[in-house]
PDB file of N, CA and C in Angstrom:
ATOM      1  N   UNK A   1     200.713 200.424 127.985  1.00  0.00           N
ATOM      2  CA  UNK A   1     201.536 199.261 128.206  1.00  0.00           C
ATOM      3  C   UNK A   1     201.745 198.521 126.885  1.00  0.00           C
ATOM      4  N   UNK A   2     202.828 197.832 126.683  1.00  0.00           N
ATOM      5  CA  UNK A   2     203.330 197.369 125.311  1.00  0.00           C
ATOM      6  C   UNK A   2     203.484 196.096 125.660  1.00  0.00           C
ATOM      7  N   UNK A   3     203.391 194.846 124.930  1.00  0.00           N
ATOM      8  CA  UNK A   3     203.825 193.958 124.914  1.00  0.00           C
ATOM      9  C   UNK A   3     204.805 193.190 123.750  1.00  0.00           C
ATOM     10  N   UNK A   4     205.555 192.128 124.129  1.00  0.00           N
ATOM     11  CA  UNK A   4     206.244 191.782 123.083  1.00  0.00           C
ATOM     12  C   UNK A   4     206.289 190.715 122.901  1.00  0.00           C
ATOM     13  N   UNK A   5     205.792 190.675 121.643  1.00  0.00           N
ATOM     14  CA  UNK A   5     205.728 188.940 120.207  1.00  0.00           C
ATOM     15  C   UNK A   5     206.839 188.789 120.363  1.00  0.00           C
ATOM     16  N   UNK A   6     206.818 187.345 119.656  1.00  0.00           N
ATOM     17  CA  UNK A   6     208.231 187.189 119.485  1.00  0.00           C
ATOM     18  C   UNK A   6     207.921 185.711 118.442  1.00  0.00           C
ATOM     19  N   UNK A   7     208.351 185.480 117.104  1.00  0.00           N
ATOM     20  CA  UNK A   7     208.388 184.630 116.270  1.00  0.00           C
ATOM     21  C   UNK A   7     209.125 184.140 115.672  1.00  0.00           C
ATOM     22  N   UNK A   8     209.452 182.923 115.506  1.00  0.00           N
ATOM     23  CA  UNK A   8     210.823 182.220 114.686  1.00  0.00           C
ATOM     24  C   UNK A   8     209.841 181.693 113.261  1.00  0.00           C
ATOM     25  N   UNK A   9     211.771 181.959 112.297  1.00  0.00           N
ATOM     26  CA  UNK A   9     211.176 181.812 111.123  1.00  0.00           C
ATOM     27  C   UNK A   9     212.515 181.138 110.574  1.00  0.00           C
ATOM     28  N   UNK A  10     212.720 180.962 109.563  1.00  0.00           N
ATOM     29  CA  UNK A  10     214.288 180.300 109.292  1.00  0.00           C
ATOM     30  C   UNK A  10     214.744 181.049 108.395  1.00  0.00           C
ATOM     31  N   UNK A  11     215.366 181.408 108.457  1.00  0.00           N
ATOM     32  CA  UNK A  11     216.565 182.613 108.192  1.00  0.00           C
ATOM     33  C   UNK A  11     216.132 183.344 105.971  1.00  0.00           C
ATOM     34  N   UNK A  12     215.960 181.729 105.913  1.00  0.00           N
ATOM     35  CA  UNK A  12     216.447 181.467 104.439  1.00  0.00           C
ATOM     36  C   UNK A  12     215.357 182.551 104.070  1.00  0.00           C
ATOM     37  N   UNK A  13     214.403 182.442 104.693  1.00  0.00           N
ATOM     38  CA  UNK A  13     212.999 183.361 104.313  1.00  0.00           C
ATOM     39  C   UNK A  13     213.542 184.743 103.955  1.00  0.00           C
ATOM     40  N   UNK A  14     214.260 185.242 105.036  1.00  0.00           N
ATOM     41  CA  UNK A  14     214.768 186.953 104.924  1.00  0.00           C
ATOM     42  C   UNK A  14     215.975 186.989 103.628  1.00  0.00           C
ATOM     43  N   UNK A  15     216.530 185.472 103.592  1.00  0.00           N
ATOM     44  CA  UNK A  15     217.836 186.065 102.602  1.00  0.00           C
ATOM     45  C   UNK A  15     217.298 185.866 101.452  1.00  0.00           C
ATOM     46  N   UNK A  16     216.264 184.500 100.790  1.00  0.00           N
ATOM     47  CA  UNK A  16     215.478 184.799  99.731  1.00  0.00           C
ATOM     48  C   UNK A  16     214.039 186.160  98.584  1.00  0.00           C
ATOM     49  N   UNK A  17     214.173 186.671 100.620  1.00  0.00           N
ATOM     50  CA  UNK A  17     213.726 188.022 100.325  1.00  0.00           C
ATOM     51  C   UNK A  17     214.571 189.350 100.314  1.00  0.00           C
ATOM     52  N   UNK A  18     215.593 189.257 100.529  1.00  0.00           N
ATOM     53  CA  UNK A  18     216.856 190.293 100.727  1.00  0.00           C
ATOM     54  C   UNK A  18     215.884 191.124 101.338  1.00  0.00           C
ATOM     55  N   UNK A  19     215.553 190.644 102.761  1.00  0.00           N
ATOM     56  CA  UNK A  19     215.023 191.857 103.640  1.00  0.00           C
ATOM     57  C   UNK A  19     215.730 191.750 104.935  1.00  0.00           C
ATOM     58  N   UNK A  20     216.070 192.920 105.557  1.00  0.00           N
ATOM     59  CA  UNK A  20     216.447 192.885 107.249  1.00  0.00           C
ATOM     60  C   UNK A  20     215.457 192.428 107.737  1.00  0.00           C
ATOM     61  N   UNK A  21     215.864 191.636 108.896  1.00  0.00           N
ATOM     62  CA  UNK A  21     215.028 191.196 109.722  1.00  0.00           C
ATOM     63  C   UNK A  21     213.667 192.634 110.426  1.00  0.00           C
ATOM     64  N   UNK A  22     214.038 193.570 110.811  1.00  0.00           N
ATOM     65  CA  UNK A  22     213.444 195.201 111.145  1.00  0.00           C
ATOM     66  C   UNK A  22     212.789 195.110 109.972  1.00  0.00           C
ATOM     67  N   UNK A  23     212.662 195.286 108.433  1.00  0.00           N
ATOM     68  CA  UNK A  23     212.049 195.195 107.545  1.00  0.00           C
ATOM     69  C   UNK A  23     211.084 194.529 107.463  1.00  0.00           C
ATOM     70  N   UNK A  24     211.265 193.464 107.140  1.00  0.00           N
ATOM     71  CA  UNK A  24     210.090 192.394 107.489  1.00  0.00           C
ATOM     72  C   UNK A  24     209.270 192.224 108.628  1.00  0.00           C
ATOM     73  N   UNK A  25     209.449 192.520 109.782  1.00  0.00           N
ATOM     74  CA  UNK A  25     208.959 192.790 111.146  1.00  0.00           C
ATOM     75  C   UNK A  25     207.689 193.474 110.483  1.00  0.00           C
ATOM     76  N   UNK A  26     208.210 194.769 110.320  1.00  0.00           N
ATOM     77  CA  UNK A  26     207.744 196.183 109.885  1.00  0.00           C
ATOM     78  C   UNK A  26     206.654 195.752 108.881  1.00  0.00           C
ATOM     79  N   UNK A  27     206.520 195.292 107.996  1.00  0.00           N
ATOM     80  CA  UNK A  27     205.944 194.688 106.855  1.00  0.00           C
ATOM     81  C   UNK A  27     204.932 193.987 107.290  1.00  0.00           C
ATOM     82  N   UNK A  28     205.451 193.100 108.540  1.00  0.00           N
ATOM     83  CA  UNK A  28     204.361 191.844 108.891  1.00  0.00           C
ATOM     84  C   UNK A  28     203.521 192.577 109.840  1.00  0.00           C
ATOM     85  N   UNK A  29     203.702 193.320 110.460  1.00  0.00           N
ATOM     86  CA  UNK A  29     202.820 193.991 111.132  1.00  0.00           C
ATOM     87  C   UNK A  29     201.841 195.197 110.837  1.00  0.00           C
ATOM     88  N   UNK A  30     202.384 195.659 109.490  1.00  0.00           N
ATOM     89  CA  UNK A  30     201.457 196.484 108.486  1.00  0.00           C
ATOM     90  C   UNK A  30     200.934 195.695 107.420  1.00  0.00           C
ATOM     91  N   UNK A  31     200.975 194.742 107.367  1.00  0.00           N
ATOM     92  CA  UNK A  31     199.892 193.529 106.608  1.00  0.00           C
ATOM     93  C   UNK A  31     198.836 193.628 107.618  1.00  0.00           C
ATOM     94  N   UNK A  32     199.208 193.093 108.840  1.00  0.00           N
ATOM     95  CA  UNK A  32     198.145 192.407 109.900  1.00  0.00           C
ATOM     96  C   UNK A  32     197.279 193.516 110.287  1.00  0.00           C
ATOM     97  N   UNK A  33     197.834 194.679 110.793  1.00  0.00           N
ATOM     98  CA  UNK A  33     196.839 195.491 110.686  1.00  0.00           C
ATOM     99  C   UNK A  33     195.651 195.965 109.475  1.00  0.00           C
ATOM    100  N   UNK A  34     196.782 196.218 108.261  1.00  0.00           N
ATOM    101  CA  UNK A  34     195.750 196.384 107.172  1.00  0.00           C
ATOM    102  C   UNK A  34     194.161 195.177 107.261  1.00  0.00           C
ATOM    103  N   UNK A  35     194.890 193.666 107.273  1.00  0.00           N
ATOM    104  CA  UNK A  35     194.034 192.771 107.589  1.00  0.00           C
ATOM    105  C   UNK A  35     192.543 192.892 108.573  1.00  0.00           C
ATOM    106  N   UNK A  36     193.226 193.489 109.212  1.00  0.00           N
ATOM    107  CA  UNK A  36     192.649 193.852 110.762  1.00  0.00           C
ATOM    108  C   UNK A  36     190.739 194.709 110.292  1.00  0.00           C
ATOM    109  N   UNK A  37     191.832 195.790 109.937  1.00  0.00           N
ATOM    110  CA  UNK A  37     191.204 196.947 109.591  1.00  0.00           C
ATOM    111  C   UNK A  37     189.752 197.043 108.185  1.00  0.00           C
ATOM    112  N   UNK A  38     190.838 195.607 107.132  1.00  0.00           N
ATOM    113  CA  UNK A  38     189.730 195.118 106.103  1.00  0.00           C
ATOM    114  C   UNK A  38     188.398 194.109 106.943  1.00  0.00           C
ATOM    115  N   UNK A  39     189.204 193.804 108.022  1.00  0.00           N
ATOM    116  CA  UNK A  39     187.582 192.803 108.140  1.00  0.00           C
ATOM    117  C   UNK A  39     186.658 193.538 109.591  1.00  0.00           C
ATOM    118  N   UNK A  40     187.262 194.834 109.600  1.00  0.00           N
ATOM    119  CA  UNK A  40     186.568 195.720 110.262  1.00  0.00           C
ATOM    120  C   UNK A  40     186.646 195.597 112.134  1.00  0.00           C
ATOM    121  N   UNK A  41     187.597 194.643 112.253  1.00  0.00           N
ATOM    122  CA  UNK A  41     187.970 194.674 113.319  1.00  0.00           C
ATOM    123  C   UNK A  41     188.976 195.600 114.145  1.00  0.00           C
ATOM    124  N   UNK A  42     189.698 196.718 113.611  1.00  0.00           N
ATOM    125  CA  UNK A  42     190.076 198.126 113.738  1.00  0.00           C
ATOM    126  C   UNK A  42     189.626 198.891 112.944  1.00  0.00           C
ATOM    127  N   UNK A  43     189.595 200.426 113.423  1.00  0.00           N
ATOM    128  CA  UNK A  43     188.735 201.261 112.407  1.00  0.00           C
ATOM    129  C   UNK A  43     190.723 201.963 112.203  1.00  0.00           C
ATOM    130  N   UNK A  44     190.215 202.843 110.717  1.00  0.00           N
ATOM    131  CA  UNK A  44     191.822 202.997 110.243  1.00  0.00           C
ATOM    132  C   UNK A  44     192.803 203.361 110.915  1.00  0.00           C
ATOM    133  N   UNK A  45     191.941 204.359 111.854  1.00  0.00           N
ATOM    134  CA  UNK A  45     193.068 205.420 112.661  1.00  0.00           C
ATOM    135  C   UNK A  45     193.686 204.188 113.796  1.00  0.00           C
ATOM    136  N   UNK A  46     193.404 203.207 114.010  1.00  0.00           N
ATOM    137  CA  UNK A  46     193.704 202.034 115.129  1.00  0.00           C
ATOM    138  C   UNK A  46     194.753 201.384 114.216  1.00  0.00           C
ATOM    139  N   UNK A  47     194.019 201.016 112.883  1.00  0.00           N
ATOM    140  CA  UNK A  47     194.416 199.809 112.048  1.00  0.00           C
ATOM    141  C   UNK A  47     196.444 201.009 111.760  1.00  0.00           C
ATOM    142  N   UNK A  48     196.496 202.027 111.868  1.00  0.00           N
ATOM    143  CA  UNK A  48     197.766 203.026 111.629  1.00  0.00           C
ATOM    144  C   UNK A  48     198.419 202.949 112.546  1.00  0.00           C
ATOM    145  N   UNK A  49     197.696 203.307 113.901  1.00  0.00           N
ATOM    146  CA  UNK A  49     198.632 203.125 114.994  1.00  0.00           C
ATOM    147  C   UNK A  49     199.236 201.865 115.096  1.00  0.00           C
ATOM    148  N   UNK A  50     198.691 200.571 115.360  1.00  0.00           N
ATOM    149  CA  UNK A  50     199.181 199.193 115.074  1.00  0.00           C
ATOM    150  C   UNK A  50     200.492 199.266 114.203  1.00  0.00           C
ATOM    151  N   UNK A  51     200.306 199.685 113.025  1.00  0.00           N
ATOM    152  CA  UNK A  51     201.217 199.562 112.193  1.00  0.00           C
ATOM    153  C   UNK A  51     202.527 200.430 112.364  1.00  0.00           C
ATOM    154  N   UNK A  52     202.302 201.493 113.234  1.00  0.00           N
ATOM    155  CA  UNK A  52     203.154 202.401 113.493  1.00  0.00           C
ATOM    156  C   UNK A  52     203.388 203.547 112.870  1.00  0.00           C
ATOM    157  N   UNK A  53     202.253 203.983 112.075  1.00  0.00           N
ATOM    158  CA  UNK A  53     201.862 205.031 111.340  1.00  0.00           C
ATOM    159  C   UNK A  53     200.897 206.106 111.982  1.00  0.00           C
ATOM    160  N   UNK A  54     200.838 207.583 111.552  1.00  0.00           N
ATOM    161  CA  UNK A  54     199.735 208.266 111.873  1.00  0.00           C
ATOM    162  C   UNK A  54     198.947 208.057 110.761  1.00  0.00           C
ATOM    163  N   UNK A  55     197.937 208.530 111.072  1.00  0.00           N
ATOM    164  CA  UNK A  55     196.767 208.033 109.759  1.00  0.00           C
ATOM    165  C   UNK A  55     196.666 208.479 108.546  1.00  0.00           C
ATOM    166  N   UNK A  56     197.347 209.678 108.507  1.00  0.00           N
ATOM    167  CA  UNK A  56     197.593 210.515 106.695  1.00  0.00           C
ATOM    168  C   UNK A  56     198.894 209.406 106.327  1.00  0.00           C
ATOM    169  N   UNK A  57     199.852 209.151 107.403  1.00  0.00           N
ATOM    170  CA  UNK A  57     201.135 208.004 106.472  1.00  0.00           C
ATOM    171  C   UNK A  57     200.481 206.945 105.749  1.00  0.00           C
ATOM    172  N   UNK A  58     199.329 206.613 106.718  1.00  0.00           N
ATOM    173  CA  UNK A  58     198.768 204.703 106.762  1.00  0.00           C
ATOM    174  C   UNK A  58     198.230 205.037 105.418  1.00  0.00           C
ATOM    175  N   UNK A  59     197.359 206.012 105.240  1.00  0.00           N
ATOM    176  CA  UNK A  59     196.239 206.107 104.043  1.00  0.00           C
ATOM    177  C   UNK A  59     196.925 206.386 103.101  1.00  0.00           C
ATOM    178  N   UNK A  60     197.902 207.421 102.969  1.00  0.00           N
ATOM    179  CA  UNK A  60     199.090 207.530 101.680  1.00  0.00           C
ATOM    180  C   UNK A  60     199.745 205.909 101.290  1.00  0.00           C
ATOM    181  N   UNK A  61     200.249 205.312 102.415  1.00  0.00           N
ATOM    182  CA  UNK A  61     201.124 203.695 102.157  1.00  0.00           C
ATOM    183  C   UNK A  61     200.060 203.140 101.150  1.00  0.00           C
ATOM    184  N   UNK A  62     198.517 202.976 102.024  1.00  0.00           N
ATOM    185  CA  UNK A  62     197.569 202.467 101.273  1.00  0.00           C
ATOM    186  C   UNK A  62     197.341 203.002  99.896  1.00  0.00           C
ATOM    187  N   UNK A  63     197.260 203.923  99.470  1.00  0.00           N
ATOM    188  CA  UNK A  63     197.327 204.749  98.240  1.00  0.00           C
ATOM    189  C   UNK A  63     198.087 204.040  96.887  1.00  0.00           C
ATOM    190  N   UNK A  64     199.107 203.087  97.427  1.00  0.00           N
ATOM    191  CA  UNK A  64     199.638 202.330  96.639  1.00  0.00           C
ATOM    192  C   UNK A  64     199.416 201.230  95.968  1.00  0.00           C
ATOM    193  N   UNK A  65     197.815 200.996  95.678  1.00  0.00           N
ATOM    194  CA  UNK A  65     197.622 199.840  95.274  1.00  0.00           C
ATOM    195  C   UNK A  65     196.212 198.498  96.621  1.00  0.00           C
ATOM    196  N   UNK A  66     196.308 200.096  97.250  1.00  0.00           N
ATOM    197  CA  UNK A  66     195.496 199.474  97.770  1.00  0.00           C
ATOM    198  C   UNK A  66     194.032 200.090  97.850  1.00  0.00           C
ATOM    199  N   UNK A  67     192.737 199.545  98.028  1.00  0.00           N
ATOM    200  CA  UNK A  67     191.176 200.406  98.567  1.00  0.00           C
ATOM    201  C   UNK A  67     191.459 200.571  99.863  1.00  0.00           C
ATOM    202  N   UNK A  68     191.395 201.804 100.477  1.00  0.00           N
ATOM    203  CA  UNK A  68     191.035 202.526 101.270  1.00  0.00           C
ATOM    204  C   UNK A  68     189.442 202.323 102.185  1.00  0.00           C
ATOM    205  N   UNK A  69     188.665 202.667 101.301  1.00  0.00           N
ATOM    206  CA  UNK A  69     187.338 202.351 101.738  1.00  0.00           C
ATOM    207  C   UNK A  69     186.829 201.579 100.839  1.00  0.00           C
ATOM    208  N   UNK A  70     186.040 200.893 101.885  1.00  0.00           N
ATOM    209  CA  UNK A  70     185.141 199.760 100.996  1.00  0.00           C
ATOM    210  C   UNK A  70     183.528 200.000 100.901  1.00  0.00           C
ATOM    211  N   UNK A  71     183.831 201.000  99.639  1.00  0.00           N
ATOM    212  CA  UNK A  71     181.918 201.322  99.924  1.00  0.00           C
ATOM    213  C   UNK A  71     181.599 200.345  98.223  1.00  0.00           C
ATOM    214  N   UNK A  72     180.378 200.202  98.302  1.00  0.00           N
ATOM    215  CA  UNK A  72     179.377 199.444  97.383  1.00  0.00           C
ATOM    216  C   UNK A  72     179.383 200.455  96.015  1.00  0.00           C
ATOM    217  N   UNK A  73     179.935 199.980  94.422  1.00  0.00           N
ATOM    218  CA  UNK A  73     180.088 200.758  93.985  1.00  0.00           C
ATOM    219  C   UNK A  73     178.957 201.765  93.900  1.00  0.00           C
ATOM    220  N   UNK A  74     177.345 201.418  93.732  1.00  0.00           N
ATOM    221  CA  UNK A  74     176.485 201.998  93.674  1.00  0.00           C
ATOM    222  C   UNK A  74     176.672 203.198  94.764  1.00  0.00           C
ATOM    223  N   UNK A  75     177.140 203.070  96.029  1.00  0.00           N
ATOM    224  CA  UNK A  75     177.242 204.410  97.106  1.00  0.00           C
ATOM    225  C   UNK A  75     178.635 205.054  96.035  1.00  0.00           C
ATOM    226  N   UNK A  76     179.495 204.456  95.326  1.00  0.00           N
ATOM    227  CA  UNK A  76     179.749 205.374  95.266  1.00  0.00           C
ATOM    228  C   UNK A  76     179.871 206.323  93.896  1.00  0.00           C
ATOM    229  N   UNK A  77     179.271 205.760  92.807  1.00  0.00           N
ATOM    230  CA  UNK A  77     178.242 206.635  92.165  1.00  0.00           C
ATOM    231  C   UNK A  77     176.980 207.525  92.311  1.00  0.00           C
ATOM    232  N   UNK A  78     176.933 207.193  93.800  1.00  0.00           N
ATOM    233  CA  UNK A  78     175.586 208.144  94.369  1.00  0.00           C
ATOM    234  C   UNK A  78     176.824 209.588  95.108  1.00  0.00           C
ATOM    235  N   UNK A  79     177.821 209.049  95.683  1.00  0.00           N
ATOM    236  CA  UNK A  79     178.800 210.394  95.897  1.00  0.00           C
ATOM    237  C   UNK A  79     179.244 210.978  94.873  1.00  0.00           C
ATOM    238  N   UNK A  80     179.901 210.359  94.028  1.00  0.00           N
ATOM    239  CA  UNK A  80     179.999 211.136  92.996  1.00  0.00           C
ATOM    240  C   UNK A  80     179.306 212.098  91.810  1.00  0.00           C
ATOM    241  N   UNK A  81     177.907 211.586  92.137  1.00  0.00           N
ATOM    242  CA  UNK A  81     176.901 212.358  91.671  1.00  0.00           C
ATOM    243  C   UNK A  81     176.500 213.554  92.745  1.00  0.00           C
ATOM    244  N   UNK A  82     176.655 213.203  93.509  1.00  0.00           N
ATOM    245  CA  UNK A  82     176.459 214.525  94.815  1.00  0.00           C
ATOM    246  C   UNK A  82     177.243 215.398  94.519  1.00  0.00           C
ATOM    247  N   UNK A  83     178.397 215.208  94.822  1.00  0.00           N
ATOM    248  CA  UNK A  83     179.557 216.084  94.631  1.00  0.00           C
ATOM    249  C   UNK A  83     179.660 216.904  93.264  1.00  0.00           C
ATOM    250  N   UNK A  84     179.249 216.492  91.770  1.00  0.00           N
ATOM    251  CA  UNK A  84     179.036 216.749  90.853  1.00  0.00           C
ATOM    252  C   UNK A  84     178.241 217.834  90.859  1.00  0.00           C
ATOM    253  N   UNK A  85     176.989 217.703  91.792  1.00  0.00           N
ATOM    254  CA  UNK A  85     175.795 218.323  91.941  1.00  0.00           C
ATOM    255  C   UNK A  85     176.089 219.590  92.746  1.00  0.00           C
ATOM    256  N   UNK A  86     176.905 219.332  93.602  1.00  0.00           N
ATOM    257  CA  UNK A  86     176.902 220.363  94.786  1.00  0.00           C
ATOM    258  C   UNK A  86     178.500 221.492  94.068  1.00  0.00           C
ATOM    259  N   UNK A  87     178.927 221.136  93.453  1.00  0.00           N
ATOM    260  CA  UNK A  87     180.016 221.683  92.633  1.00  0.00           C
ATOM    261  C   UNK A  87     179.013 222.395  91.232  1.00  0.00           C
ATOM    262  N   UNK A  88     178.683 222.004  90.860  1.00  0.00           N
ATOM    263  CA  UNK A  88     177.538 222.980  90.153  1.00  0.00           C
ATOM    264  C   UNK A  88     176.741 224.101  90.827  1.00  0.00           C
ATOM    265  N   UNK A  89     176.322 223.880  92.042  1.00  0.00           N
ATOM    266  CA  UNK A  89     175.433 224.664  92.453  1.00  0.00           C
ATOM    267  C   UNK A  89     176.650 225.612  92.923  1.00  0.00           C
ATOM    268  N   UNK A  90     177.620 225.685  93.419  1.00  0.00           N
ATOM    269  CA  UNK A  90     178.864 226.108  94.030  1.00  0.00           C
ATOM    270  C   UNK A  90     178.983 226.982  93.258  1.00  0.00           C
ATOM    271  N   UNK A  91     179.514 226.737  91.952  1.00  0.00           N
ATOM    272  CA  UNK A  91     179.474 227.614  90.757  1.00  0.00           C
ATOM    273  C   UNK A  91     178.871 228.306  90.028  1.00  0.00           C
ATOM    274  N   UNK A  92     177.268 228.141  90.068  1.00  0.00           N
ATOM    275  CA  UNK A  92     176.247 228.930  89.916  1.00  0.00           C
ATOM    276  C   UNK A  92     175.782 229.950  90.347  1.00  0.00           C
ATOM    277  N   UNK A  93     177.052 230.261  92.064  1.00  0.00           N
ATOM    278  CA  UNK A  93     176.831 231.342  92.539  1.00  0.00           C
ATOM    279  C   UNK A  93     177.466 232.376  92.577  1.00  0.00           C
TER     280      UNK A  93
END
């Protein structure tokens, strides 16, 4: 089942942004999810659908300037040392 928002804004907003109204829609609702999804209140594959994406589109869009995952840099110098590790041993054989 779907439901439907519905929000007023004054016009000047879309023509100072030279965006279609569908554009900006589109935009505001792939902010909110992203939002969503950063404070962990959708997990990605949710935080995509929301937005109207499958989850390889959502994570590519994101790819643009945005983190993806939010791990602690220390985890992720401990992956990257794994992977380092396990790519050596890979090759050793």
């Amino acid at each position: 089942m779907q439901i439907q928002l519905q929000i007023s804004i004054d016009d000047n907003f879309l023509l100072s942004l030279k965006e279609k109204k569908d554009e900006f829609i589109k935009q505001m609702v792939f902010h909110h999810a992203l939002m969503l999804y950063r404070k962990g209140k959708l997990s990605l594959g949710k935080a995509a659908e929301l937005a109207g994406y499958d989850k390889i589109s959502f994570i590519q869009k994101l790819q643009h300037g945005e983190v993806i995952f939010d791990y602690e840099n220390e985890l992720t110098v401990q992956m990257a040392t794994s992977a380092d590790h396990l790519l050596t041993l890979m090759e050793s054989r």
